[in-house]
C-alpha atoms as a PDB file:
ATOM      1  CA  UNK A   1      21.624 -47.266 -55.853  1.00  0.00           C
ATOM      2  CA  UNK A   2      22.525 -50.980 -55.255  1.00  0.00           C
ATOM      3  CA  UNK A   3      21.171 -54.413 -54.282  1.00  0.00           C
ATOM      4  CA  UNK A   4      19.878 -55.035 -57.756  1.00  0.00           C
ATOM      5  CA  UNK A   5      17.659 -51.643 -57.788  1.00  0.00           C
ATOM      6  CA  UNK A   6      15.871 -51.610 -60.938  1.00  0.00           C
ATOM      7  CA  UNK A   7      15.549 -47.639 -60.593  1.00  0.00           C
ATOM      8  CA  UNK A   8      16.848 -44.776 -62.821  1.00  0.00           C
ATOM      9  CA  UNK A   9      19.152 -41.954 -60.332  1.00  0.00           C
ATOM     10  CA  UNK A  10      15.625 -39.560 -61.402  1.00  0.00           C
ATOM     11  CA  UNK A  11      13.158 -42.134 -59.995  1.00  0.00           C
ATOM     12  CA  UNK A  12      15.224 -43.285 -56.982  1.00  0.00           C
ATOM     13  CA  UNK A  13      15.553 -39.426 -56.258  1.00  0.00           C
ATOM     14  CA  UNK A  14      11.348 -39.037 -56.450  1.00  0.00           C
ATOM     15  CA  UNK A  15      10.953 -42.244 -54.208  1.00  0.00           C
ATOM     16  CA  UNK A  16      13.630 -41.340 -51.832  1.00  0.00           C
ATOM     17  CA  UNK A  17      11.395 -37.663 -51.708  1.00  0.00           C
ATOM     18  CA  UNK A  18       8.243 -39.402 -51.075  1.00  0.00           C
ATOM     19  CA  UNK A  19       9.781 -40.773 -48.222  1.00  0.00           C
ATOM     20  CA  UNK A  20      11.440 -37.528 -47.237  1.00  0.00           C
ATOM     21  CA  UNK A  21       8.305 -35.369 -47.236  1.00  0.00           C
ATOM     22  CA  UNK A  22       5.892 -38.287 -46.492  1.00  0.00           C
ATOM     23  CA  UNK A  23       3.531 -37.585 -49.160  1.00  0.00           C
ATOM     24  CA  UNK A  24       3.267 -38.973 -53.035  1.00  0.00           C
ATOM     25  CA  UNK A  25       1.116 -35.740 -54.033  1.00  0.00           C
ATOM     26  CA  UNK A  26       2.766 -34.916 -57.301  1.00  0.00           C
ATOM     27  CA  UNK A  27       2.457 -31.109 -56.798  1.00  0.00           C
ATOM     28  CA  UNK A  28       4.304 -31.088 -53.299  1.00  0.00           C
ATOM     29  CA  UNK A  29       7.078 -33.754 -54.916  1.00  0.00           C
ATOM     30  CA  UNK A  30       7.375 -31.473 -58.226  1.00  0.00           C
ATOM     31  CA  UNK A  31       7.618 -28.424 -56.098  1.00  0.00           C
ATOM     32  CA  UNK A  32      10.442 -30.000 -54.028  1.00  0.00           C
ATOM     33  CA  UNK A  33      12.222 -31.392 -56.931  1.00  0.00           C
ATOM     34  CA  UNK A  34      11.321 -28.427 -58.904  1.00  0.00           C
ATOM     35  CA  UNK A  35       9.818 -30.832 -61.962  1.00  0.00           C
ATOM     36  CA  UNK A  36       6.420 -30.137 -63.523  1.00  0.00           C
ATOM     37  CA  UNK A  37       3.194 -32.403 -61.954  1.00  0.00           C
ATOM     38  CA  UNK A  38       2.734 -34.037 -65.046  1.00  0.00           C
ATOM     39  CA  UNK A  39       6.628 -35.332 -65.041  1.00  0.00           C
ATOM     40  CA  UNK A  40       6.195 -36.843 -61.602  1.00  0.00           C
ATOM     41  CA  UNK A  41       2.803 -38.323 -62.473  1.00  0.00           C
ATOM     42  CA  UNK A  42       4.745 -40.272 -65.481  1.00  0.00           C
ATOM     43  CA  UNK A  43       7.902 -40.828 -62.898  1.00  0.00           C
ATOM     44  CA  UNK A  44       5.426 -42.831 -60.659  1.00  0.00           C
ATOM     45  CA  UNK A  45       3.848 -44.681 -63.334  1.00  0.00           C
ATOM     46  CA  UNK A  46       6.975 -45.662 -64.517  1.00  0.00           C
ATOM     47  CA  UNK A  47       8.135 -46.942 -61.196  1.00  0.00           C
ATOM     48  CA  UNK A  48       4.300 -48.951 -61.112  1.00  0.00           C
ATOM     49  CA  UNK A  49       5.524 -50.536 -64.077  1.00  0.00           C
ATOM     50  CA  UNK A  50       8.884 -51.445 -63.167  1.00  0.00           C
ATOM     51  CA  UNK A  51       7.957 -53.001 -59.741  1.00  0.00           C
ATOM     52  CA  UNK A  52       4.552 -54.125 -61.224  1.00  0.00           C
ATOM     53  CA  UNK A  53       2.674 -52.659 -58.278  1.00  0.00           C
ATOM     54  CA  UNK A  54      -0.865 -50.823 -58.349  1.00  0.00           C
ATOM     55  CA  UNK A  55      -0.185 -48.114 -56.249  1.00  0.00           C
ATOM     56  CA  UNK A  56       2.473 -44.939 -55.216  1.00  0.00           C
ATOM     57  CA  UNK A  57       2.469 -46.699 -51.963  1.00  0.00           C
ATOM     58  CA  UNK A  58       2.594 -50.349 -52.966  1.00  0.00           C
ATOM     59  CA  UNK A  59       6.022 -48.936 -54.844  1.00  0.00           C
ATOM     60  CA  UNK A  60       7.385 -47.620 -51.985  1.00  0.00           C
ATOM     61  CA  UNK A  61       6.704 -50.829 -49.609  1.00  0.00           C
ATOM     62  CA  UNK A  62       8.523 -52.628 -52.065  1.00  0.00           C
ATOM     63  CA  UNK A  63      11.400 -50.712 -52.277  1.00  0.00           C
ATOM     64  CA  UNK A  64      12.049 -50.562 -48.595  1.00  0.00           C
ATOM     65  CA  UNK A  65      11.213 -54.065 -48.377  1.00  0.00           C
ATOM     66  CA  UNK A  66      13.926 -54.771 -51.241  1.00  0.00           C
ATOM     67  CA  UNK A  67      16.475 -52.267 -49.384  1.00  0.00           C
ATOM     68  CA  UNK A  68      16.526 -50.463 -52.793  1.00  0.00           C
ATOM     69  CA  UNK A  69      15.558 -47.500 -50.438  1.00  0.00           C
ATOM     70  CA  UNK A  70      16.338 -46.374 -47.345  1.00  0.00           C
ATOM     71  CA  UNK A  71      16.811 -42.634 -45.666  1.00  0.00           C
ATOM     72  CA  UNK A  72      19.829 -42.423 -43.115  1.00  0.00           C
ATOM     73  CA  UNK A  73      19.072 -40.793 -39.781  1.00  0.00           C
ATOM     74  CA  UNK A  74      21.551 -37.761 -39.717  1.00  0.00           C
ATOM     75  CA  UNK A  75      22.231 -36.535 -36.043  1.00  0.00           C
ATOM     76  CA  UNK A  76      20.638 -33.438 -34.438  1.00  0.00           C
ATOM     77  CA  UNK A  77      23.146 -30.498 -34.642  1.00  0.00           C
ATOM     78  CA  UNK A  78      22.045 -28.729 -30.885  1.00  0.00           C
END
């Protein structure tokens, strides 16, 4: 985390998920992170809050657009 990220390591690790696995469901993120549903449905509305944004989406727009989140391509092993 950097560039002024408002984010907690456990929220930048859901977000950074979301973009992963291309979904916010909280079932497939809580599987993946094995968390309960209900803590990623409290994750998420505590990274609304923080980035004052209405939706999982709008949150993750913002952090891209902020560079607060970003995946690295890794090369293809062949």
């Amino acid at each position: 985390m950097s560039n002024g990220n408002p984010l907690t390591p456990a929220l930048y690790k859901l977000m950074e998920a979301s973009l992963i696995l291309k979904t916010t469901d909280a079932k497939i993120l809580a599987t993946h992170l094995n968390r309960s549903p209900a803590t990623v449905r409290t994750e998420f509305q505590r990274i609304l809050a923080i980035m004052n944004v209405h939706c999982r989406y709008a949150a993750l727009k913002t952090a891209e657009d902020e560079g607060w989140l970003y995946i690295q391509d890794t090369p293809n092993k062949n």
